[in-house]
Protein backbone atom coordinates (compact mmCIF):
# COMPACT_ATOMS: atom_id res chain seq x y z
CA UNK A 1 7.11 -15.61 -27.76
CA UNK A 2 5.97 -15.20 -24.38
CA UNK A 3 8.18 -12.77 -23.27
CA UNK A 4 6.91 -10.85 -26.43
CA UNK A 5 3.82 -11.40 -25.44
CA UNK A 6 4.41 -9.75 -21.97
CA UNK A 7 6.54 -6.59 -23.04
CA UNK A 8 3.20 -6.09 -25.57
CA UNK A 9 1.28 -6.02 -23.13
CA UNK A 10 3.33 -3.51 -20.74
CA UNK A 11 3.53 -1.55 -23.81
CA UNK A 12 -0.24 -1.62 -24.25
CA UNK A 13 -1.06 -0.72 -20.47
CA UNK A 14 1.16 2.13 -20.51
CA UNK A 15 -0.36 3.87 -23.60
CA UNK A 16 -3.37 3.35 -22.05
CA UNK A 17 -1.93 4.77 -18.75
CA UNK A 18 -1.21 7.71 -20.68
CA UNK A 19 -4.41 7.93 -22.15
CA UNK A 20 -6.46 7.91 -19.11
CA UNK A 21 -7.94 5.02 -19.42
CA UNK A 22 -6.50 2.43 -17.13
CA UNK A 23 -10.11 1.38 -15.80
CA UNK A 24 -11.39 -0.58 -18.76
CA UNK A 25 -7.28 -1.64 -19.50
CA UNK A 26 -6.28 -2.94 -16.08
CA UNK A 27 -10.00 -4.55 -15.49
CA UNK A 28 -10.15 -5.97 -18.95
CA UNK A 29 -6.51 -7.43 -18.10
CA UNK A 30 -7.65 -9.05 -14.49
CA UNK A 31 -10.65 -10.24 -15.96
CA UNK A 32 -8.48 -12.14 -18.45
CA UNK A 33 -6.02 -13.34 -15.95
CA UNK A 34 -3.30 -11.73 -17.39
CA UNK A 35 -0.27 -12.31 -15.02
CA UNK A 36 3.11 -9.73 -15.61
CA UNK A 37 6.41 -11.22 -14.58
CA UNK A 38 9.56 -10.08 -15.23
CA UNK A 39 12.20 -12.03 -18.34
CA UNK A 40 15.44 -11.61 -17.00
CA UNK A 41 17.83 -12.23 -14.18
CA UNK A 42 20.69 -10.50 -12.22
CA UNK A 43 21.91 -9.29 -15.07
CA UNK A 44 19.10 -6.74 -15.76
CA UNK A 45 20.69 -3.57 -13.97
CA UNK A 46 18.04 -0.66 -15.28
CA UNK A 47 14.37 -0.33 -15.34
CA UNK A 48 12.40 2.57 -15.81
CA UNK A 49 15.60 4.43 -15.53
CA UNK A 50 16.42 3.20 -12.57
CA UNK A 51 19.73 1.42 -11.43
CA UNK A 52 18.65 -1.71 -9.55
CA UNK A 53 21.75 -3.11 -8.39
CA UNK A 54 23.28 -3.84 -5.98
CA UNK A 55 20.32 -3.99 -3.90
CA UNK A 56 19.08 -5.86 -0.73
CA UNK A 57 16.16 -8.02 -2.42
CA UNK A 58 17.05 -10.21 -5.36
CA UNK A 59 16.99 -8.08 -8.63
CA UNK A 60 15.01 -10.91 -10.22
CA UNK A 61 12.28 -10.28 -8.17
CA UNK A 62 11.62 -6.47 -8.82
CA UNK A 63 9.29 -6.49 -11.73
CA UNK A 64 8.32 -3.41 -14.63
CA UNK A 65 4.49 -2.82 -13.42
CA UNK A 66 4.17 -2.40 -16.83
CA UNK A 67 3.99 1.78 -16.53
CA UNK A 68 6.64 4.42 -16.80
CA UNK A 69 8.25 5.91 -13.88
CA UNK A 70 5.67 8.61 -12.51
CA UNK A 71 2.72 7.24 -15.37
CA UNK A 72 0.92 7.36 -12.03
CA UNK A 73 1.02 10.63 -10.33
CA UNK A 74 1.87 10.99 -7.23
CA UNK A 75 0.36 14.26 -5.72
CA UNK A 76 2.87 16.88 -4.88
CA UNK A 77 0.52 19.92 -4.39
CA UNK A 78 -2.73 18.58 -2.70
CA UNK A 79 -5.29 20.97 -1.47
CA UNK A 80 -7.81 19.69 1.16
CA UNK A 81 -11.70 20.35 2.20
CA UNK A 82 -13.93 20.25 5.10
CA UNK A 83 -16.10 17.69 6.07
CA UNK A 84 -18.77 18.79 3.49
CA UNK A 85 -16.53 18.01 0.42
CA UNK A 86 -19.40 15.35 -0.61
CA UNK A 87 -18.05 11.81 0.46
CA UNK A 88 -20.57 9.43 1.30
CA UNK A 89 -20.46 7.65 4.86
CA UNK A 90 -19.50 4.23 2.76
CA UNK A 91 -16.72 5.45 1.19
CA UNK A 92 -13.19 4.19 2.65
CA UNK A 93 -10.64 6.51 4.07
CA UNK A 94 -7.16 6.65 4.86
CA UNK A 95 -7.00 8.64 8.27
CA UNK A 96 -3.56 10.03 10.36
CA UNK A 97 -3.59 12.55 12.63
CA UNK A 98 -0.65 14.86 12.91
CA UNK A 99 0.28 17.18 15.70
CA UNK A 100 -3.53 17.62 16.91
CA UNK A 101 -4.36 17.72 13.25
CA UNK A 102 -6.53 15.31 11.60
CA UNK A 103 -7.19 14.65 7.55
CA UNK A 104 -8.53 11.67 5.86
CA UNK A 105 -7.24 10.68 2.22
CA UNK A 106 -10.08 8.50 0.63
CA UNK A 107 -8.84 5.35 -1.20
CA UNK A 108 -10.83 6.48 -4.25
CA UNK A 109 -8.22 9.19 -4.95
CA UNK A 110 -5.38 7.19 -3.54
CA UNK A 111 -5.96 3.89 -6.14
CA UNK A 112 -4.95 6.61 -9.24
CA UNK A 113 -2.11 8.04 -7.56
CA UNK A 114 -0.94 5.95 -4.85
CA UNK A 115 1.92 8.67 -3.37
CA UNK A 116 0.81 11.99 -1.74
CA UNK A 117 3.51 14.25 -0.50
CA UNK A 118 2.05 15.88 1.90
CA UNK A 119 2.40 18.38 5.46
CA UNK A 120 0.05 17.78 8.21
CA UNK A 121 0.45 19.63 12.02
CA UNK A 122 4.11 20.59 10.37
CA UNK A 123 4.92 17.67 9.85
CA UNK A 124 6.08 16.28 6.32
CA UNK A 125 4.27 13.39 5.75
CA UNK A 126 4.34 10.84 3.06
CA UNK A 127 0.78 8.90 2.14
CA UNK A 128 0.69 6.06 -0.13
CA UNK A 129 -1.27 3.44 -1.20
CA UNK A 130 -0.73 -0.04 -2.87
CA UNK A 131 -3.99 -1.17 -4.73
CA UNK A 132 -2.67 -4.47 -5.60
CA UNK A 133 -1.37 -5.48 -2.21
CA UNK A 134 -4.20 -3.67 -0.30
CA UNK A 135 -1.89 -1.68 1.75
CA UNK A 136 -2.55 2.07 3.07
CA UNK A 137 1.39 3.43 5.20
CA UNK A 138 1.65 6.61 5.94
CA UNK A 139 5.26 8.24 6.58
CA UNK A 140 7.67 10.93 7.81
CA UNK A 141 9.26 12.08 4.95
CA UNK A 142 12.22 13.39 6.79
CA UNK A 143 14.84 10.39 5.93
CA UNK A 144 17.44 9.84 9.22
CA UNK A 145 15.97 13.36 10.72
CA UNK A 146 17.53 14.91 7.55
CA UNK A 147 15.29 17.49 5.00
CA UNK A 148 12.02 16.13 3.84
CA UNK A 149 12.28 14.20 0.51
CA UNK A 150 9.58 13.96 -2.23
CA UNK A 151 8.53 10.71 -3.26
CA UNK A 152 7.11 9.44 -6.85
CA UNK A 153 5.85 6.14 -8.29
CA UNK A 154 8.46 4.24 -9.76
CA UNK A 155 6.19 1.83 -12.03
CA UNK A 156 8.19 -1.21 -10.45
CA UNK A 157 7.04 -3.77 -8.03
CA UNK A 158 8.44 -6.02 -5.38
CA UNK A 159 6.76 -8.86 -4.43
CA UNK A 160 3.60 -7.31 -5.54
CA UNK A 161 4.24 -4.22 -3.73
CA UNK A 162 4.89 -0.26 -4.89
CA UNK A 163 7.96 0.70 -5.20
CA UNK A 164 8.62 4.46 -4.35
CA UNK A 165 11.43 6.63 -5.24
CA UNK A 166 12.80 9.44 -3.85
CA UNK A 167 13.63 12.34 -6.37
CA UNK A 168 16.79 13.82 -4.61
CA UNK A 169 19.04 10.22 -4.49
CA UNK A 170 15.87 8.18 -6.89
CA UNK A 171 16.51 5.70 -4.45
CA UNK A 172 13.82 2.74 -4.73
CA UNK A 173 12.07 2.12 -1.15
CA UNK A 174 9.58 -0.92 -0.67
CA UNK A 175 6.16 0.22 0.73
CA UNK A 176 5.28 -2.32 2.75
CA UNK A 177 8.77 -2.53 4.19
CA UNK A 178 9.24 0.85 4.93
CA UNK A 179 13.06 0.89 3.40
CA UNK A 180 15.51 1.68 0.39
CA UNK A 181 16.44 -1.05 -1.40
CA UNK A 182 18.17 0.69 -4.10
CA UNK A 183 20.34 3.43 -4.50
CA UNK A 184 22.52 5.99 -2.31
CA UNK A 185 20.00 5.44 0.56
CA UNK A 186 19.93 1.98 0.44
CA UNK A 187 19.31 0.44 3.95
CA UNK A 188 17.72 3.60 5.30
CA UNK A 189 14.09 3.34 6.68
CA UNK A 190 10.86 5.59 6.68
CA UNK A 191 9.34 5.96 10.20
CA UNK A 192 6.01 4.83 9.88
CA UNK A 193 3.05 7.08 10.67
CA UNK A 194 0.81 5.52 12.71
CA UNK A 195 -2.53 5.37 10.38
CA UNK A 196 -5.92 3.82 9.98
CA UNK A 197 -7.81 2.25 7.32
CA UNK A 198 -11.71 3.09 7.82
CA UNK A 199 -15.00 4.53 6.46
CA UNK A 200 -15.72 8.60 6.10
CA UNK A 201 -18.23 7.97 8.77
CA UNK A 202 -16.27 6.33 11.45
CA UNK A 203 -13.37 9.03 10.95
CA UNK A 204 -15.49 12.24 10.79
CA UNK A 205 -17.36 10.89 13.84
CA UNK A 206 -13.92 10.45 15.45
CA UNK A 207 -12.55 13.65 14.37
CA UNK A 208 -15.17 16.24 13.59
CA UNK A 209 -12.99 19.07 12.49
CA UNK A 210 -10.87 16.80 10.54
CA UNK A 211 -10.13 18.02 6.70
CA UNK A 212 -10.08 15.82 3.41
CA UNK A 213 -7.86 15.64 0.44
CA UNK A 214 -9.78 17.07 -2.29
CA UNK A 215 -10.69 15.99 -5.71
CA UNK A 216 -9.43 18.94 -7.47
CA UNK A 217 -5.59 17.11 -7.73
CA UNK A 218 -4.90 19.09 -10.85
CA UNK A 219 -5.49 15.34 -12.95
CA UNK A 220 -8.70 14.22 -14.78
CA UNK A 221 -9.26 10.74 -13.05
CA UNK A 222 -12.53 9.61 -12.86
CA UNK A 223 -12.64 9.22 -9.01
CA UNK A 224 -14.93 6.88 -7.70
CA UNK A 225 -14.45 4.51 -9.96
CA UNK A 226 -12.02 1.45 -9.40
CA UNK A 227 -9.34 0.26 -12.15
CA UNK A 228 -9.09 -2.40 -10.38
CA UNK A 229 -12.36 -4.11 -10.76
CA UNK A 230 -13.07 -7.05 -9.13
CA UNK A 231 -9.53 -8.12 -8.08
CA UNK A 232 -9.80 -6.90 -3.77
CA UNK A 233 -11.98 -10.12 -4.01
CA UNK A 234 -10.10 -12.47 -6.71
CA UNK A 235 -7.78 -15.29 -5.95
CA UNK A 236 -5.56 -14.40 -8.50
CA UNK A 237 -2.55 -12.16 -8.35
CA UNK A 238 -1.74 -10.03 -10.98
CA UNK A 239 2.07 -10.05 -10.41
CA UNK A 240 3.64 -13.27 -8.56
CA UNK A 241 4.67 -12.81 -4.56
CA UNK A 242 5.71 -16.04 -2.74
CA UNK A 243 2.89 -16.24 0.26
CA UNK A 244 1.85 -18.51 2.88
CA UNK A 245 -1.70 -20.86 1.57
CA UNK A 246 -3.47 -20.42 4.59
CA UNK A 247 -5.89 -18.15 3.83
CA UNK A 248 -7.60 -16.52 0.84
CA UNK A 249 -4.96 -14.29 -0.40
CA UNK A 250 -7.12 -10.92 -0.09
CA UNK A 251 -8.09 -11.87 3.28
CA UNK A 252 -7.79 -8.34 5.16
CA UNK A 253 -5.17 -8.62 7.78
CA UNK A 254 -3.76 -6.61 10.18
CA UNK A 255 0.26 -7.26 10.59
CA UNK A 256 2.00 -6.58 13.45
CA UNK A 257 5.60 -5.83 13.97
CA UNK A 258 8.86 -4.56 15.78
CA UNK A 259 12.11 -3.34 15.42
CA UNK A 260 14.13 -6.73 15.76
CA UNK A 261 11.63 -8.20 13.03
CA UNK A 262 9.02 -9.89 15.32
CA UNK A 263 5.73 -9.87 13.30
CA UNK A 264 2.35 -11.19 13.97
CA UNK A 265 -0.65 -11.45 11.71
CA UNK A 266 -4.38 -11.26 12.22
CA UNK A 267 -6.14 -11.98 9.36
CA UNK A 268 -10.05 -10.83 9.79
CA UNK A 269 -11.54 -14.37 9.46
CA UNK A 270 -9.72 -15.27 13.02
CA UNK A 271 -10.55 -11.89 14.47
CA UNK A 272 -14.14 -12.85 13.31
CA UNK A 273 -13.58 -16.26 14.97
CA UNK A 274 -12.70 -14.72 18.27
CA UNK A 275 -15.93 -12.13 18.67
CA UNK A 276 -14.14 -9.43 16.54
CA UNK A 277 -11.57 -9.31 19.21
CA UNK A 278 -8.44 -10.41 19.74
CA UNK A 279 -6.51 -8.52 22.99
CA UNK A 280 -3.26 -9.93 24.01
CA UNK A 281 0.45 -9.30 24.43
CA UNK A 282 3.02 -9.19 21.50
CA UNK A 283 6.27 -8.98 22.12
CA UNK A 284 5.87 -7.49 25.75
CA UNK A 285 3.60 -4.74 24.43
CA UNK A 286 0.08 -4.98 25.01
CA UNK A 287 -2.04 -4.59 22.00
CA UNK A 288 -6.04 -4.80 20.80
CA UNK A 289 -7.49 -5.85 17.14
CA UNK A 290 -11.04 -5.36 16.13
CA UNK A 291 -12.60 -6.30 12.90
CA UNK A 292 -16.41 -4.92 12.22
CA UNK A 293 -17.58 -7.32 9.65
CA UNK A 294 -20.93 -4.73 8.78
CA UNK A 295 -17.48 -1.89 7.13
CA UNK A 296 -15.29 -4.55 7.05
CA UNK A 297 -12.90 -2.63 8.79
CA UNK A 298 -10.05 -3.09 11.82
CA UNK A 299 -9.58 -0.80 14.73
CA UNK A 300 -5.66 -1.40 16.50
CA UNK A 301 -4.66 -0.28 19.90
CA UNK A 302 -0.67 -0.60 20.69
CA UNK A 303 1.96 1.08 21.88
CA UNK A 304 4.41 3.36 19.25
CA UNK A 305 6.99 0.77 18.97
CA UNK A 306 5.08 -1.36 17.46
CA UNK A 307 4.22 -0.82 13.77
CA UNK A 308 0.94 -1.44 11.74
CA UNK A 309 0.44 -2.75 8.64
CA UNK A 310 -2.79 -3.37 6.97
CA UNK A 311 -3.45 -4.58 3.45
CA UNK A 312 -4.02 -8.25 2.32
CA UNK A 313 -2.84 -10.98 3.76
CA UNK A 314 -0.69 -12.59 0.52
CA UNK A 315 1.24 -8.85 0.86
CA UNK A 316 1.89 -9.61 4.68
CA UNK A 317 2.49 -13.25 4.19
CA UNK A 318 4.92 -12.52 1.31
CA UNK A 319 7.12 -10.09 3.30
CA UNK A 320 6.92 -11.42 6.60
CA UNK A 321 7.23 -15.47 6.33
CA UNK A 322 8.45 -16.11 9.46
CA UNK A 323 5.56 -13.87 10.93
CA UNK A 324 3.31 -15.67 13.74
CA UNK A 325 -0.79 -15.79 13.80
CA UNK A 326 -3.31 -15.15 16.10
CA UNK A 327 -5.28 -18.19 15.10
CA UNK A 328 -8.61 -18.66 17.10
CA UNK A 329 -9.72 -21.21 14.36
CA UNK A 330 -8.32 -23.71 12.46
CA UNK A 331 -7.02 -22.10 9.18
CA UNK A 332 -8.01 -23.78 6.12
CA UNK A 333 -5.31 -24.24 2.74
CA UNK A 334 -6.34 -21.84 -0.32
């Protein structure tokens, strides 16, 4: 019955998907708890079309989100604006800068389509954005130095994360780990873009010429308004991820990480702890954090081979257990 129950309800959000109305849907749903998990085992092979084994993370864990592959468009076409294109300061942005170029994506476009395949300073770049892990990575979308690919939403999740898919090999890559898990590219990895998470104010300020994805996508979404509701700031997950108690599971955090899999995390509450600082040396490299509390938002210094990942901490947590803190307090259980 409650596996039933479940496909109902992915049934249900996707018609309402499809409808454009996935604010009241997925609020309603997080306002009710609703968890989505997925019924079978090893010995479910296709989702969504897609051919999910073999694969290098356990089959079990990659879950139907409940939508159909591309139900959330990714943007293929975007057109851009200047600085005037009517954000307020508030607003939050995801910013990269590209060959002397600079554009901003704001997060209230990116939470309805979470994939933008995009060229900035000739560069082919891949943005994308997980709501429900928090987490804003911006790539090259050149795989291995080969032809740029173009990337869609696959409407399946691992560990809580989007799942992306290219449309040449539909190859299933994991956001936050920047790598195919499925398909002919399996094992290949994205080089990550070095991005940053902030308000329009702070990244206009920085970069006064920069340009900004516009709201003309070619989609009636109702921008500016969240599906999501209240969840950045709920306990609750809506899909299950395996994660580390140590702090509130949205807790913003700042990951670090390097090639050989050395990963560190500061979560904002011990970057608060320390003065809104932390500046030390990880893995050799030296490296600065910053949290403002007033935008709730981190600034990161370090060196290009080390990679940044910001989103919540259960996302970091769940992908990086082994990963070290930068604890300046004691860290109290959730």
């Amino acid at each position: 019955m409650q596996s039933n129950s479940r496909r109902e309800i992915g049934k249900a959000r996707e018609r309402w998907w499809r409808a454009g109305a996935r604010l009241g849907a997925v609020a309603a749903l997080i306002a009710a708890g609703v968890s989505f998990a997925a019924d079978g085992g090893e010995s479910r092979r296709r989702t969504n079309g897609f051919v999910l084994s073999p694969a290098d993370v356990a089959v079990r864990e990659i879950l139907h989100g409940g939508v159909g592959r591309d139900a959330i468009p990714a943007l293929d076409h975007p057109t851009q604006e200047g600085v005037d294109a009517g954000w307020e300061d508030e607003d939050r942005v995801l910013g990269v800068t590209s060959q002397g170029e600079a554009r901003a994506y704001p997060i209230a476009i990116l939470v309805w389509h979470e994939l933008v395949n995009d060229t900035l300073g000739g560069i082919p770049l891949l943005v994308s954005y997980c709501p429900l892990c928090g987490t804003g990575l911006v790539f090259d979308r050149r795989v291995g130095g080969g032809e740029p690919r173009r990337f869609g939403v696959s409407g399946l999740l691992y560990r809580s994360d989007l799942l992306m898919y290219d449309r040449e090999t539909e190859s299933l890559w994991s956001q936050i780990s920047a790598r195919a898990v499925t398909g002919a590219s399996r094992g290949a990895r994205l080089r990550i873009v070095r991005s940053e998470m902030t308000t329009w104010a702070k990244w206009k300020a920085a970069h006064p010429d920069t340009t900004v994805l516009s709201r003309d996508t070619g989609h009636r979404k109702p921008y500016g308004q969240n599906p999501y509701g209240s969840y950045a700031r709920r306990r609750d997950l809506i899909f299950p991820a395996p994660f580390a108690r140590a702090y509130h599971p949205k807790t913003p955090t700042v990951g670090l990480r390097l090639a050989d899999g050395t990963a560190r995390a500061y979560p904002s509450d011990e970057v608060a702890a320390a003065g809104g600082v932390i500046a030390e040396r990880f893995g050799g490299h030296p490296v600065r954090v910053a949290w403002d509390a007033e935008t709730e938002t981190f600034s990161v210094s370090a060196p290009e081979p080390v990679e940044v990942v910001e989103g919540y901490w259960f996302a970091w947590s769940a992908f990086h257990p082994q990963t070290s803190v930068a604890q300046t307090s004691v860290a109290k259980p959730d």
